[in-house]
N, C-alpha and C. Protein backbone atom coordinates (compact mmCIF):
# COMPACT_ATOMS: atom_id res chain seq x y z
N UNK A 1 -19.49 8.98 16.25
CA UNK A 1 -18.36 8.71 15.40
C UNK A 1 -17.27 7.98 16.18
N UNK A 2 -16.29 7.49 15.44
CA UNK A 2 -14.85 7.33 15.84
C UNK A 2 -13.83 7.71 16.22
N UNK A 3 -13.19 7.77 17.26
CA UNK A 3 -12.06 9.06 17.91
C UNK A 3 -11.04 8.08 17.95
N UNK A 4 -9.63 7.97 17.04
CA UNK A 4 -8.61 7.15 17.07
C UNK A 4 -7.75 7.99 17.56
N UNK A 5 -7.02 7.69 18.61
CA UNK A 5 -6.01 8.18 19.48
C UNK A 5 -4.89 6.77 19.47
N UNK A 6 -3.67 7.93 18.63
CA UNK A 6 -2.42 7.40 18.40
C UNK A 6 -1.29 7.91 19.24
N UNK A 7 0.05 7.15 19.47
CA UNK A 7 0.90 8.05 20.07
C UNK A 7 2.17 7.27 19.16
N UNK A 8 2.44 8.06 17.37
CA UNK A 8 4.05 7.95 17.09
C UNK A 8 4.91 7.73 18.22
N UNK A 9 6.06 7.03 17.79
CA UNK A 9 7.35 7.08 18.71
C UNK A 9 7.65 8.28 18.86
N UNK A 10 7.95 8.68 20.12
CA UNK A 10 8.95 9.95 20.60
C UNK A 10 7.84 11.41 20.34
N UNK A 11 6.73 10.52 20.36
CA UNK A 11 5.38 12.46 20.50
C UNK A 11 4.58 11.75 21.31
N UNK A 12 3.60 12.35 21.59
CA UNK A 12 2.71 12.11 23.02
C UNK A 12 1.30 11.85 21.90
N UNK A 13 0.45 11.22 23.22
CA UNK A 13 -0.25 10.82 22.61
C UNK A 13 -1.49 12.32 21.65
N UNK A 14 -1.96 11.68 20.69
CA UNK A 14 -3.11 12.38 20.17
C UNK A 14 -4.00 11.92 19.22
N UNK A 15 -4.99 12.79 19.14
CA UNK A 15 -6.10 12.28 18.11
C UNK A 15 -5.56 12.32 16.53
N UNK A 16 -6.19 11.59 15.92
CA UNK A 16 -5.81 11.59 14.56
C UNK A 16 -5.62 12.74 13.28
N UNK A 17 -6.40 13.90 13.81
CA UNK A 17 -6.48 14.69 13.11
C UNK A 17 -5.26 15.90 13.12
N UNK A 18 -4.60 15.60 14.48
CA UNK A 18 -3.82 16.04 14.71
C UNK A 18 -2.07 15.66 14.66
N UNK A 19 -2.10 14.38 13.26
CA UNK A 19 -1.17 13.90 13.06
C UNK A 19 -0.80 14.55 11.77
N UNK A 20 0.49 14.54 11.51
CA UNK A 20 0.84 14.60 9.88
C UNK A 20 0.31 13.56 9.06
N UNK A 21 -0.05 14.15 7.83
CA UNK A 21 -0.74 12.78 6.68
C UNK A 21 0.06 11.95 6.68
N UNK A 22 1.11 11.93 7.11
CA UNK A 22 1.93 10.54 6.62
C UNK A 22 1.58 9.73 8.23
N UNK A 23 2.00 10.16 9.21
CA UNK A 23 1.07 9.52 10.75
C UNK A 23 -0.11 9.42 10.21
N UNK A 24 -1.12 9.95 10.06
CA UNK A 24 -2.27 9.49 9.82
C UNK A 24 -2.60 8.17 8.70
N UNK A 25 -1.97 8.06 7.51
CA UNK A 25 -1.94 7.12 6.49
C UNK A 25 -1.57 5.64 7.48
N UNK A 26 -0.27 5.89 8.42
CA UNK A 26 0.41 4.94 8.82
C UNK A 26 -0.80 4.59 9.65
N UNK A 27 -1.40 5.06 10.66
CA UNK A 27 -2.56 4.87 11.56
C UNK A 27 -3.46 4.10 11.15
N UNK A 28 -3.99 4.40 9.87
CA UNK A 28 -5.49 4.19 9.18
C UNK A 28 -4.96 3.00 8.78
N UNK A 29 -3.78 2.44 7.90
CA UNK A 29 -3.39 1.53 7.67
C UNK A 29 -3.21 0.06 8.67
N UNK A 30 -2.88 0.50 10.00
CA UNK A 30 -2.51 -0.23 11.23
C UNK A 30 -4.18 -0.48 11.29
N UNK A 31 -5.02 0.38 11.41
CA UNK A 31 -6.41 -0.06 11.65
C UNK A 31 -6.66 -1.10 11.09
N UNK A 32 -6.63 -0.42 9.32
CA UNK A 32 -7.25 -1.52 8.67
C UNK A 32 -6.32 -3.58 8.34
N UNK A 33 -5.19 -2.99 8.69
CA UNK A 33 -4.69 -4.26 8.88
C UNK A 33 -5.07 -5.17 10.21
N UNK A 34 -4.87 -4.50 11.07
CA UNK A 34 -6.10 -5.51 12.29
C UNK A 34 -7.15 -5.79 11.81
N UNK A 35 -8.14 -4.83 10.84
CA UNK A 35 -8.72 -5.70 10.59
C UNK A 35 -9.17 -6.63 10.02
N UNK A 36 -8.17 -6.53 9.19
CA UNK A 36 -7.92 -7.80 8.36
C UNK A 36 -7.37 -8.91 9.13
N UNK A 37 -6.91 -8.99 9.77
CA UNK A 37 -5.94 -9.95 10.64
C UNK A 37 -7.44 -10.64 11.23
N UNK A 38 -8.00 -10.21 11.67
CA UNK A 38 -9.03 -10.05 12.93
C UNK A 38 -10.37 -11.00 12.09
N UNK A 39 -10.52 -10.66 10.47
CA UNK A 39 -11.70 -11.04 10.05
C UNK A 39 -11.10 -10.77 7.92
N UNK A 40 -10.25 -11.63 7.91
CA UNK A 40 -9.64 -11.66 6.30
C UNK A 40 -10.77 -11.75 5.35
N UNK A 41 -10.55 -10.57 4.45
CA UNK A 41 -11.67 -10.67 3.32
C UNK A 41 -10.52 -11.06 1.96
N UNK A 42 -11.32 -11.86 1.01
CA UNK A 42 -10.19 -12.36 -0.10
C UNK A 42 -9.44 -11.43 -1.15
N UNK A 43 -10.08 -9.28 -0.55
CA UNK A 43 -9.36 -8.85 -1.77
C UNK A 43 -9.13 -7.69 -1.12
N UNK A 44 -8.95 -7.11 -1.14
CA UNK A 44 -8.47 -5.33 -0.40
C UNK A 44 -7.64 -4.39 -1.68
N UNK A 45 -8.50 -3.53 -1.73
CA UNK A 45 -7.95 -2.91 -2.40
C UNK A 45 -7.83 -1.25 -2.24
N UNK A 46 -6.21 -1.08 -2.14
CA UNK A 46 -6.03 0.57 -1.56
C UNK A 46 -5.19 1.47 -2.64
N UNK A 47 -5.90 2.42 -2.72
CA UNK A 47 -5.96 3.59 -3.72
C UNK A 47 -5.00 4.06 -3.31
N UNK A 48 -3.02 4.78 -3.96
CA UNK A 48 -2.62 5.52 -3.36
C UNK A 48 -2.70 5.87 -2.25
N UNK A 49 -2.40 5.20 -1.28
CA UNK A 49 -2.50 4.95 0.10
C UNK A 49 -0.89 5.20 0.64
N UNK A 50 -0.06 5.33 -0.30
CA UNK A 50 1.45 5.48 -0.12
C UNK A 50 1.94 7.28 -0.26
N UNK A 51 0.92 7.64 -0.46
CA UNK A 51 1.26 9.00 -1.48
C UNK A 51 1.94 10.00 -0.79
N UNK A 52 1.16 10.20 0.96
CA UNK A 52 1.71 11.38 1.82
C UNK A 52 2.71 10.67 2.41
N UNK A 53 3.77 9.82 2.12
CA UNK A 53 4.66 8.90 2.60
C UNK A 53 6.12 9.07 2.30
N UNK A 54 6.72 9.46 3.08
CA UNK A 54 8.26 9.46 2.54
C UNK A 54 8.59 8.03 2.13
N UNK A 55 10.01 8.43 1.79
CA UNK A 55 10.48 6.52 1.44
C UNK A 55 10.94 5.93 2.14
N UNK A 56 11.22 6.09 3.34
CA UNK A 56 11.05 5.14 4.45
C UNK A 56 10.08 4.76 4.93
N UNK A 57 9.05 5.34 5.14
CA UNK A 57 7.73 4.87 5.72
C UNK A 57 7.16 4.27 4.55
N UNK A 58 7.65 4.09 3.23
CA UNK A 58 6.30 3.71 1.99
C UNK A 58 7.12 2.38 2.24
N UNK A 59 8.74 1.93 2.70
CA UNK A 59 9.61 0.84 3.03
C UNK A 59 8.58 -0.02 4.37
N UNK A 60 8.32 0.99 5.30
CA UNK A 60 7.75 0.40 6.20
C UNK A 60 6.23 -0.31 5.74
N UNK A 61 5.76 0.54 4.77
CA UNK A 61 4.16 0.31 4.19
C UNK A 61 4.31 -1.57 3.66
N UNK A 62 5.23 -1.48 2.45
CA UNK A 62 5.15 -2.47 1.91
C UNK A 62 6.07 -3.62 2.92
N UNK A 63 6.71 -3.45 3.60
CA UNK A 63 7.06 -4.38 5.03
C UNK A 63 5.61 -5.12 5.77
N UNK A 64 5.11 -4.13 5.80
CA UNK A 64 3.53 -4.54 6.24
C UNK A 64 2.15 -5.23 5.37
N UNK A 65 2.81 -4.66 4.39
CA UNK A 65 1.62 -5.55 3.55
C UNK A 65 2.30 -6.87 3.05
N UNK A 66 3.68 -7.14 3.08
CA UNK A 66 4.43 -8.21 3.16
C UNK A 66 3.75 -9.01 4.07
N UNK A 67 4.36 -8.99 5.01
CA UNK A 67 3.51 -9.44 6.85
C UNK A 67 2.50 -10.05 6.22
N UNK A 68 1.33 -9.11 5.82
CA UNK A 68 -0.20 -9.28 5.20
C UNK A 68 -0.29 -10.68 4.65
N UNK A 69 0.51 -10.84 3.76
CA UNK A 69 0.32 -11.34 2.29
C UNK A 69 0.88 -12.49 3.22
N UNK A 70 1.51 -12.79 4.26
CA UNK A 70 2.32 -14.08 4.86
C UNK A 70 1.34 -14.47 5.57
N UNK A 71 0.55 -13.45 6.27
CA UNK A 71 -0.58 -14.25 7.29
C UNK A 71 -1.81 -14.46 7.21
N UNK A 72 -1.97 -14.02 5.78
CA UNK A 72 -3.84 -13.65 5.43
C UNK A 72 -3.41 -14.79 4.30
N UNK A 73 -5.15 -14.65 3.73
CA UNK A 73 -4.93 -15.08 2.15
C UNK A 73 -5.66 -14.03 1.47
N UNK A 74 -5.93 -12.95 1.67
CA UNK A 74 -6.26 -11.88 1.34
C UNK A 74 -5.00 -11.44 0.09
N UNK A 75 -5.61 -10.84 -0.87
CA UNK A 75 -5.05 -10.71 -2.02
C UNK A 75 -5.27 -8.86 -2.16
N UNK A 76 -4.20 -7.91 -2.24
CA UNK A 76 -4.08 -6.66 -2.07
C UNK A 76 -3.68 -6.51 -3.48
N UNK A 77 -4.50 -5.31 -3.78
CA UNK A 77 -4.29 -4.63 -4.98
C UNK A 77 -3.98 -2.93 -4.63
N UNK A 78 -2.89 -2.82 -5.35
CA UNK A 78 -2.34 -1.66 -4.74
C UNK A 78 -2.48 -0.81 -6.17
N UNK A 79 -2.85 0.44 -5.57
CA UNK A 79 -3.04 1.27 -6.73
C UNK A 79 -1.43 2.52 -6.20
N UNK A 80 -0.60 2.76 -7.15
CA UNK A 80 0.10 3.70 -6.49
C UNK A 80 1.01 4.14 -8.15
N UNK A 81 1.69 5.60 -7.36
CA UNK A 81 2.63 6.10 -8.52
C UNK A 81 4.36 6.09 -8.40
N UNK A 82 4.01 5.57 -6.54
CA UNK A 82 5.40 5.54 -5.82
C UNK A 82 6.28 3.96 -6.79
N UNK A 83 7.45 4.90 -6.99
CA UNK A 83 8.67 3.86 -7.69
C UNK A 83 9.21 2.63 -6.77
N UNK A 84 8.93 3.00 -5.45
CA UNK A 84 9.44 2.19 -4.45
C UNK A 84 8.53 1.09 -3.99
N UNK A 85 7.19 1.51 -4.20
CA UNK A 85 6.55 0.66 -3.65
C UNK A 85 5.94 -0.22 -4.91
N UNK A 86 6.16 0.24 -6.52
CA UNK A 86 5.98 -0.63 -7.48
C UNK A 86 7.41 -2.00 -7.85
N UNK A 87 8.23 -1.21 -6.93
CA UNK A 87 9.39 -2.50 -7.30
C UNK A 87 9.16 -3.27 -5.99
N UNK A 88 8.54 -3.29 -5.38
CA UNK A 88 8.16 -4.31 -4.41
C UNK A 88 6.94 -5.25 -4.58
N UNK A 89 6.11 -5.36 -5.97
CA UNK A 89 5.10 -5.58 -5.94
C UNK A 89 5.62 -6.99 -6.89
N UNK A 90 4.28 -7.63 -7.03
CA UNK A 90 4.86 -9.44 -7.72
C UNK A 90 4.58 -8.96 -9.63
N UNK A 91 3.69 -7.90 -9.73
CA UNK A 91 3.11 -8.19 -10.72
C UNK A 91 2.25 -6.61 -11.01
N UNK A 92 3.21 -5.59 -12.09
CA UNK A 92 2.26 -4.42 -12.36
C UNK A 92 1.39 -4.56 -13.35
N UNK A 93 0.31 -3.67 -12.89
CA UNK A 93 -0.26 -3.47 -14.82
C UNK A 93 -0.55 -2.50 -14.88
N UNK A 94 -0.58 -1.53 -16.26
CA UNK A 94 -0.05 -0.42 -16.36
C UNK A 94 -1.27 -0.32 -17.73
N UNK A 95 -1.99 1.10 -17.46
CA UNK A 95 -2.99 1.54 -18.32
C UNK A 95 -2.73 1.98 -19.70
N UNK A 96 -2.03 1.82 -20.86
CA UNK A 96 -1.87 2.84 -21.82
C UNK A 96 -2.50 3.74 -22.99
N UNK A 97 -2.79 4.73 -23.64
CA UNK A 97 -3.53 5.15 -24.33
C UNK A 97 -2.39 5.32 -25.41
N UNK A 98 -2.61 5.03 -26.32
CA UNK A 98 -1.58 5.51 -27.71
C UNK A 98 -2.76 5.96 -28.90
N UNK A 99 -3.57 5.25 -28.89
CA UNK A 99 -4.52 6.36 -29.18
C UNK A 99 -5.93 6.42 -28.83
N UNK A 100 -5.77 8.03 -29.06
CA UNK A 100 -7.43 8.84 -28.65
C UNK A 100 -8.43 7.37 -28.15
N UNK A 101 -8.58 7.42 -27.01
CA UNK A 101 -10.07 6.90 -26.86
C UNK A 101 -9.76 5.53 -26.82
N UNK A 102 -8.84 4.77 -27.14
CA UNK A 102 -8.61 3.52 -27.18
C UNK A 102 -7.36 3.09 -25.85
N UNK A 103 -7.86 2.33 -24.52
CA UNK A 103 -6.76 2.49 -23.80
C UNK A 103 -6.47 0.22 -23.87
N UNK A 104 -4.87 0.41 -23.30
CA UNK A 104 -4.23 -0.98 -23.54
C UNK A 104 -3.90 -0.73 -21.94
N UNK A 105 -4.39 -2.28 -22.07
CA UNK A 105 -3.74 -2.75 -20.10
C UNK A 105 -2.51 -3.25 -20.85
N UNK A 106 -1.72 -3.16 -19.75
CA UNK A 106 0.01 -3.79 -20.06
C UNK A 106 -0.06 -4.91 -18.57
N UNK A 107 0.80 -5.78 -18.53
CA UNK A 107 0.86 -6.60 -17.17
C UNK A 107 2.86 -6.80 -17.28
N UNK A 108 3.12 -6.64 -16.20
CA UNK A 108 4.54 -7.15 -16.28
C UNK A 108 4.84 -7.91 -15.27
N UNK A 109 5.29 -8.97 -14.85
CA UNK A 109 5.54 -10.11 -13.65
C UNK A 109 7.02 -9.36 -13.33
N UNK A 110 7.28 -8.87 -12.17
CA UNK A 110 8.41 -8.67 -12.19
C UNK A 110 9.80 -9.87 -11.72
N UNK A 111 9.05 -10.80 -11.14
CA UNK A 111 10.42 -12.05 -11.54
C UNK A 111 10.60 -12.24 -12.63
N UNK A 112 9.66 -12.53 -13.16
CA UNK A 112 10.16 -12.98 -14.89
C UNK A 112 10.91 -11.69 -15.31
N UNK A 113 10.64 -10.64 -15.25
CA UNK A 113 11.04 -9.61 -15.77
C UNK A 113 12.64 -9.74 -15.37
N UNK A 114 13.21 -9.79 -14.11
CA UNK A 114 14.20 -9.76 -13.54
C UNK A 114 15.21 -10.82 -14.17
N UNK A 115 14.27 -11.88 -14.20
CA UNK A 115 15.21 -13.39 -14.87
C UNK A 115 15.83 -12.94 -16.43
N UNK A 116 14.70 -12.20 -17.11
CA UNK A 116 15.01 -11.88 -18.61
C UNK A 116 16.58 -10.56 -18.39
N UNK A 117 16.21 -10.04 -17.73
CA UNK A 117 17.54 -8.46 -17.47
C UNK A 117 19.11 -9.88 -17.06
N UNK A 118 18.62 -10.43 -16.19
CA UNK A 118 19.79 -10.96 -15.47
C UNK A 118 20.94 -12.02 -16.94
């Protein structure tokens, strides 16, 4: 197997298992962005990947997938419930059921959205 040994600012070094989920999220994330950097695939897509994240670090998350989106051409689809990290995004879409058994995708651009409020 794989033994990832991290060392957060201001703690010593250790293995991964021995981080808080939110160190660990941040870790796994740093991985997988090298390797994207390293070998860009055209779509990535991460499931609530923000979730064990305070809101500074979900600030730091989407800082990084910013970065991403500037140096790849890799196209990230973010699945999440965090408020912070959906107002950072270009473009939500949103599942709805109004009725039984019948569900509606919604899409909202949030520039346009912003231009229409302003």
């Amino acid at each position: 197997g794989l033994e990832i040994m991290c060392q957060p600012p201001g703690k010593k070094l250790a293995t991964l298992s021995l981080l808080s989920g939110g160190e660990q999220t941040l870790t796994a994330l740093a991985l997988i962005f090298a390797v994207f950097l390293a070998n860009p695939a055209p779509i990535c897509v991460l499931d609530e990947v923000d979730a064990p994240l305070d809101d500074a670090n979900v600030t730091r998350f989407c800082d990084l997938l910013d970065e991403m989106c500037r140096r790849t051409d890799t196209r990230f689809l973010i699945i999440t419930h965090h408020a912070v990290t959906m107002a950072r995004m270009d473009r939500l879409f949103g599942v709805t059921m109004q009725e039984q058994g019948v569900s509606q995708l919604v899409s909202v651009d949030l520039k346009k959205a912003e231009q229409l409020v302003a």
